[in-house]
Protein backbone atom coordinates (compact mmCIF):
# COMPACT_ATOMS: atom_id res chain seq x y z
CA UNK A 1 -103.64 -252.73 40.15
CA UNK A 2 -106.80 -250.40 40.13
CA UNK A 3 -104.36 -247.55 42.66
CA UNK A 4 -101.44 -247.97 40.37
CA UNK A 5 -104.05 -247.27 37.43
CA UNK A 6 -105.13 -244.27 39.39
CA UNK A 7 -101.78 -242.80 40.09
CA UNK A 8 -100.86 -243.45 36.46
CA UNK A 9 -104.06 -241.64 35.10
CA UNK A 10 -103.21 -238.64 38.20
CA UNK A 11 -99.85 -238.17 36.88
CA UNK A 12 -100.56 -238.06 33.24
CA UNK A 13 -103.30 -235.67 33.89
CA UNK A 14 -101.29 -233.59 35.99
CA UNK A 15 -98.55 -233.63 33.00
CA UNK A 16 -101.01 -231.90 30.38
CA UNK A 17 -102.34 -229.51 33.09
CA UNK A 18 -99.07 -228.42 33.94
CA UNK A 19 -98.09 -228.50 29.91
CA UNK A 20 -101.08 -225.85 29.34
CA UNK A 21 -99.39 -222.50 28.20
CA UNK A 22 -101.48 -219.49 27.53
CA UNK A 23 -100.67 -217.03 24.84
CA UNK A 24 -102.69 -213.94 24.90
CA UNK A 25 -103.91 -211.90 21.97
CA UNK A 26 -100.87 -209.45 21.51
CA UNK A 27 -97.98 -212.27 21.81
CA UNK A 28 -96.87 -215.05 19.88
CA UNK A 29 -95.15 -218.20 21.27
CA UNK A 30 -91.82 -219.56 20.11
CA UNK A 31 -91.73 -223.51 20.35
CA UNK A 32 -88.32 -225.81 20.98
CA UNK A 33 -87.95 -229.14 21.13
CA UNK A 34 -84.70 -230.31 22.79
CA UNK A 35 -83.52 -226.67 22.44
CA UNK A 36 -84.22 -226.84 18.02
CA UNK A 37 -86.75 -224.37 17.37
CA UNK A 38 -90.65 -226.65 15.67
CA UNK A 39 -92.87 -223.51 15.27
CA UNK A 40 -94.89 -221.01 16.35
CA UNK A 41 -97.54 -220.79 18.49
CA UNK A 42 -100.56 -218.24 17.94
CA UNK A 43 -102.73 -217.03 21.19
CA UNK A 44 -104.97 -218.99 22.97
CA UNK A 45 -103.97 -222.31 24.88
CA UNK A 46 -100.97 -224.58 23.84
CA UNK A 47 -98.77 -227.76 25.27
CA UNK A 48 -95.86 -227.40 25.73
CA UNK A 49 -94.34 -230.95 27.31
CA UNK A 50 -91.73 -230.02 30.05
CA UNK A 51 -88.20 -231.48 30.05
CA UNK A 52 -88.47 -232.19 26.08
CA UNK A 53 -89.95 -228.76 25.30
CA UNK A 54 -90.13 -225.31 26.26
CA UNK A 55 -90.93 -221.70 24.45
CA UNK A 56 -90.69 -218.02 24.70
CA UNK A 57 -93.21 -215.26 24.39
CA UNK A 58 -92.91 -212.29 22.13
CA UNK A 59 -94.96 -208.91 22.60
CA UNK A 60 -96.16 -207.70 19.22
CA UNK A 61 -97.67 -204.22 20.37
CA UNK A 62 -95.97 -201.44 19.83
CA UNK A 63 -93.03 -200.61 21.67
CA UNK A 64 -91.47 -197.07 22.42
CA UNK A 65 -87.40 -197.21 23.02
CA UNK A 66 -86.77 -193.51 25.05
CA UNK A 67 -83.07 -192.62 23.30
CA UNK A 68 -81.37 -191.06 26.06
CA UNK A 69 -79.43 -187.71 25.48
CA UNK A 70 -76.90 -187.80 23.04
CA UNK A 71 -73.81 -185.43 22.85
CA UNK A 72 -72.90 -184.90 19.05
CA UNK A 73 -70.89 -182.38 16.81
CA UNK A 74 -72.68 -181.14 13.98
CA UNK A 75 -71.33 -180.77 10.61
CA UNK A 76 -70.39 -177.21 11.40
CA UNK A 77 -68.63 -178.50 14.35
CA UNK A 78 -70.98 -177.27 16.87
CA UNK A 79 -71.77 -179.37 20.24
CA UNK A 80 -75.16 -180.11 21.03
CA UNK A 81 -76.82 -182.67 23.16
CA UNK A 82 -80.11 -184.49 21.38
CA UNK A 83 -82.29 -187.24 22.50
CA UNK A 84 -85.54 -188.93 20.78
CA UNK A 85 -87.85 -191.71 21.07
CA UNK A 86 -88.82 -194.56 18.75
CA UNK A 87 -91.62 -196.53 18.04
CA UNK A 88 -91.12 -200.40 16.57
CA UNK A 89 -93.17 -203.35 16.54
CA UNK A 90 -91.64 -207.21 16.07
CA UNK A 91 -93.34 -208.21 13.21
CA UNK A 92 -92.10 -211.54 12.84
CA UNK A 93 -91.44 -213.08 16.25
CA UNK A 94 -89.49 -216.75 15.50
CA UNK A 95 -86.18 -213.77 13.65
CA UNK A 96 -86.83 -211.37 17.14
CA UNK A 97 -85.56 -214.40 19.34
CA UNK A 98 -83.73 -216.59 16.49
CA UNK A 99 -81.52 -213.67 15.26
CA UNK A 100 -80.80 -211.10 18.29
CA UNK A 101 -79.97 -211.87 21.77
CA UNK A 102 -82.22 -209.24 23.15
CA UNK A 103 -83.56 -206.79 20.60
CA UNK A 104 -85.20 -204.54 23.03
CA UNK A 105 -81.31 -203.47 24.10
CA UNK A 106 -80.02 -203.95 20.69
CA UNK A 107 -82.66 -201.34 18.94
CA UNK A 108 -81.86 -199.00 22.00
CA UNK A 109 -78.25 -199.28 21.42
CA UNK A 110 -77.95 -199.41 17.65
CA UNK A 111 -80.67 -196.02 18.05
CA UNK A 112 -78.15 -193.93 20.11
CA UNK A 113 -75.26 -194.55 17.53
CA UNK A 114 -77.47 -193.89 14.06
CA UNK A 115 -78.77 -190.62 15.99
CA UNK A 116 -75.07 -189.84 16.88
CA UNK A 117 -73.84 -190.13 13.31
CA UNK A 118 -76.91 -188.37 11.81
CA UNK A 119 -76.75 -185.65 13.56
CA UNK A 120 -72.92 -185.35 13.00
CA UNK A 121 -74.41 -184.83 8.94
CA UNK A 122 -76.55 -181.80 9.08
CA UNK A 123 -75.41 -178.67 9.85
CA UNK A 124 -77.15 -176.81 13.31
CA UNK A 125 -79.43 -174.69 11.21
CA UNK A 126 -80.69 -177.93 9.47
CA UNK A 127 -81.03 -179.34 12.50
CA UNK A 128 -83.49 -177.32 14.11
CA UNK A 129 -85.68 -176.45 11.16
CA UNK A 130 -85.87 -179.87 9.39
CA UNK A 131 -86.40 -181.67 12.30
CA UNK A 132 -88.42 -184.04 10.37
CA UNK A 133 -86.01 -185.10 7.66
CA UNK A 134 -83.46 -185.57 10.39
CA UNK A 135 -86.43 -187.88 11.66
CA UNK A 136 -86.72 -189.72 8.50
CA UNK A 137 -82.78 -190.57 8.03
CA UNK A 138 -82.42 -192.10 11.24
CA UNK A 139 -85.54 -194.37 10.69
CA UNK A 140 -84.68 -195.27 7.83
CA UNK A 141 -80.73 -195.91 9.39
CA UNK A 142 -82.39 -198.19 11.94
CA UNK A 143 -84.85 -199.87 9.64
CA UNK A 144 -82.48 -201.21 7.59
CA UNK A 145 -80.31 -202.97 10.62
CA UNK A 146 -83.33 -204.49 12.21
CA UNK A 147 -85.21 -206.01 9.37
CA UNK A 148 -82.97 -209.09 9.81
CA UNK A 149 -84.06 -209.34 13.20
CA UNK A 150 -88.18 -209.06 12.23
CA UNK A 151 -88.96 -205.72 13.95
CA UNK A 152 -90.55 -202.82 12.01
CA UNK A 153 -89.47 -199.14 12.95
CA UNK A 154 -92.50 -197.45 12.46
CA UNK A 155 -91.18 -193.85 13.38
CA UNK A 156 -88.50 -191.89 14.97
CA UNK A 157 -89.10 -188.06 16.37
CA UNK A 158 -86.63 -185.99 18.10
CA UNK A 159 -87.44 -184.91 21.70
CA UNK A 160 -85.03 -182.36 22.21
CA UNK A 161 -81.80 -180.39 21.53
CA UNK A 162 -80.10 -178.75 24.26
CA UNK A 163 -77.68 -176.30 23.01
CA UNK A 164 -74.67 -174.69 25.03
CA UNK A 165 -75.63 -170.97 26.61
CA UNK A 166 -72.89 -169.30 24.49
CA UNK A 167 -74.70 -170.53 21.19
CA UNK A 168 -78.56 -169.89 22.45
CA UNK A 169 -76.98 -166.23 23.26
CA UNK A 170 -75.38 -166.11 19.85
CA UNK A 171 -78.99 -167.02 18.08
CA UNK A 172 -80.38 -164.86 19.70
CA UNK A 173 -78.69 -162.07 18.91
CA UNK A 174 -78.92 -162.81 14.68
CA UNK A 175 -82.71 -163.07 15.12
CA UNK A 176 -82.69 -159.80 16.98
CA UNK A 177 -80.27 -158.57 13.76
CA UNK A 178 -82.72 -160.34 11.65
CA UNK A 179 -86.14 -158.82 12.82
CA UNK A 180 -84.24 -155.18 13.27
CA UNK A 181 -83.12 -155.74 9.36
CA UNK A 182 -86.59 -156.49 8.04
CA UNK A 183 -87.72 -153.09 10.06
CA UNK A 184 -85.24 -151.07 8.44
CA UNK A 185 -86.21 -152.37 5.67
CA UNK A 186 -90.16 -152.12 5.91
CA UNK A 187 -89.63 -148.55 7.08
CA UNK A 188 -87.57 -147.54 4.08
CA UNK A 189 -90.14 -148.96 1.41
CA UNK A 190 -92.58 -147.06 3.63
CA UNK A 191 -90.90 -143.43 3.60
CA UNK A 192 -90.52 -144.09 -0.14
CA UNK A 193 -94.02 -144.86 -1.14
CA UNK A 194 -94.49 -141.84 1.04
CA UNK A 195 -92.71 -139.50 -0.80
CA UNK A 196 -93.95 -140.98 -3.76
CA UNK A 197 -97.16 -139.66 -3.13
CA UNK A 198 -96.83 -137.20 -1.91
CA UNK A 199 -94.66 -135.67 -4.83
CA UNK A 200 -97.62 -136.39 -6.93
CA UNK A 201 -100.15 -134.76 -4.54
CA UNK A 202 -97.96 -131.80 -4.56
CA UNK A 203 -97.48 -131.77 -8.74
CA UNK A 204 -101.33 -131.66 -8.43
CA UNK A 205 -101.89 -129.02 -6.37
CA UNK A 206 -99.30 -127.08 -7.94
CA UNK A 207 -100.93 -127.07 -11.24
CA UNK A 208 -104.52 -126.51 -10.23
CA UNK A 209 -105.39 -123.26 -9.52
CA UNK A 210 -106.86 -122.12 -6.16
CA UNK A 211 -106.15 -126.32 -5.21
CA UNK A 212 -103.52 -125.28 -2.24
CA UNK A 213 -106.26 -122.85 -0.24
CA UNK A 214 -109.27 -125.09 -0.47
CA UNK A 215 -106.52 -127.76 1.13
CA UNK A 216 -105.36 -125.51 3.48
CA UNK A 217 -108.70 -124.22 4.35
CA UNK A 218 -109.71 -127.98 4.40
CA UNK A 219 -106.47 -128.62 7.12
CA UNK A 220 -107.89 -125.65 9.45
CA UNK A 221 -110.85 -127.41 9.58
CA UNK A 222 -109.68 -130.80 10.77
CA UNK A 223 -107.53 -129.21 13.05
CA UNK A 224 -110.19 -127.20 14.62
CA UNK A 225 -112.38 -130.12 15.58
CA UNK A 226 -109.83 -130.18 18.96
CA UNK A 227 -110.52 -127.29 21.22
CA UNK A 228 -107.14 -127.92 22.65
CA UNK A 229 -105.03 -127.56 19.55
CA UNK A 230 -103.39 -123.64 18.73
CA UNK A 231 -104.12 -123.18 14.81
CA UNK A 232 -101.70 -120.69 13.15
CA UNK A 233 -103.04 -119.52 10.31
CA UNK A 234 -100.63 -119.94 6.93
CA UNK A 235 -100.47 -117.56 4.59
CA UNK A 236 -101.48 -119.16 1.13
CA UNK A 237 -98.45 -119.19 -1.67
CA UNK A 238 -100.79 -117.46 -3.77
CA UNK A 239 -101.16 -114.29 -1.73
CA UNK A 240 -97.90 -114.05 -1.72
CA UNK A 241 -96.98 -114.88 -5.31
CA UNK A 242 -99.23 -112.16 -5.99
CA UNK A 243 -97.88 -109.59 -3.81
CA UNK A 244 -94.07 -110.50 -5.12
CA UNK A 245 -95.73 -109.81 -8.72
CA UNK A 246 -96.94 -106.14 -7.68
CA UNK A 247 -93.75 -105.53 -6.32
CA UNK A 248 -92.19 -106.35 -9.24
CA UNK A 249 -94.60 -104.10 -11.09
CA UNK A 250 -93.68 -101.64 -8.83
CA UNK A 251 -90.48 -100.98 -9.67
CA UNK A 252 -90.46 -101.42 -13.48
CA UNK A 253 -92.64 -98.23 -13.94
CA UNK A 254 -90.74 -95.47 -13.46
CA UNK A 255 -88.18 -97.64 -15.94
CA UNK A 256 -90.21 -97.92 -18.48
CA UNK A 257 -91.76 -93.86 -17.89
């Protein structure tokens, strides 16, 4: 009596040992009983019976699905190929087992088709400058489809956008046209305030008396500083305004004699 005891006592004991179940911190347990789902078990140790019962584990950290290149058409019916990454967490476990098969593959696969179709939205310019709002549309694509399955989408970003040679070659050349446009442009605002300026230097000088030598004197001198420089001298206008003046004299004398 006292061995079957024993053997009774071993077996039970070795039934809870083996029915000990550890959850760790970051997971949460789902319970069934005869294949119904009871409840859900937080971290530490649990029983879970065999034959009767059994469970599954869920990861709560944050997961990071790698999108794998995409080929799309943009709305202006230009091919590029775009991948991305996205971050999601299950945030309520029992729904992430319950209401998806596998929702690691499903959030992969229902990723690469809203990327597809929101990139076939925006034209290629809006694509690579507003990176970011592309971001936010597919987010909040995917959010939408997985909150019935308990996961959270806590961001989207876009890796990368390969573009065909002929196109990359074709962008480059506008923002070559672009930068020699704003050049042209710069340079012709230049040459006017140039002008500008010196119109009104030369109305100055022009109506000051004696102005035009003390400039041109002051020009020999800066020019002189440099041994190796040749300085020809200019005649100031007013010499010879005043030399076309006695000529003119000149010849009205004997006129007026």
């Amino acid at each position: 009596m006292t061995n079957i005891l024993l053997w009774v006592g071993g077996i039970i004991v070795f039934i809870i040992l083996s029915s000990i179940k550890q959850i760790n911190q970051y997971q949460k347990g789902i319970r069934f009983l005869l294949g119904k789902y009871t409840g859900t078990m937080e971290p530490g140790w649990r029983l879970v019976f065999p034959i009767f019962q059994s469970y599954r584990k869920v990861d709560l950290r944050v997961k990071a699905v790698d999108v794998p290149n995409q080929e799309a058409i943009t709305k202006d019916n230009i091919s590029v190929s775009v991948n991305a990454v996205i971050y999601y967490k299950v945030k309520q476990a029992e729904k992430a087992i319950l209401e998806v098969e596998d929702f690691f593959y499903a959030i992969s696969q229902l990723a690469q088709t809203t990327m597809r179709n929101a990139v076939g939205q925006v034209d290629l310019d809006d694509l690579l400058s507003q990176r970011d709002r592309v971001s936010k549309n597919i987010r909040d694509i995917i959010e939408i489809a997985a909150e019935p399955w308990g996961i959270d989408v806590i961001n989207v970003e876009l890796k990368d956008i390969v573009l065909p040679e002929e196109m990359k070659r074709i962008i480059g050349k506008q923002a070559e046209a672009e930068r020699e446009k704003r050049s042209i442009i710069i340079r012709a605002e230049g040459e006017l305030m140039a002008s500008t300026n010196m119109a009104q230097a030369a109305k100055m000088l022009a109506s000051t008396e004696g102005a035009l030598h003390l400039r041109t004197l002051q020009s020999i001198n800066d020019i002189s500083s440099d041994k190796s420089n040749t300085i020809v001298f200019a005649v100031p206008l007013e010499i010879l305004r005043a030399f076309e003046r006695y000529n003119t004299d000149k010849k009205l004398l004997p006129e007026e004699k």
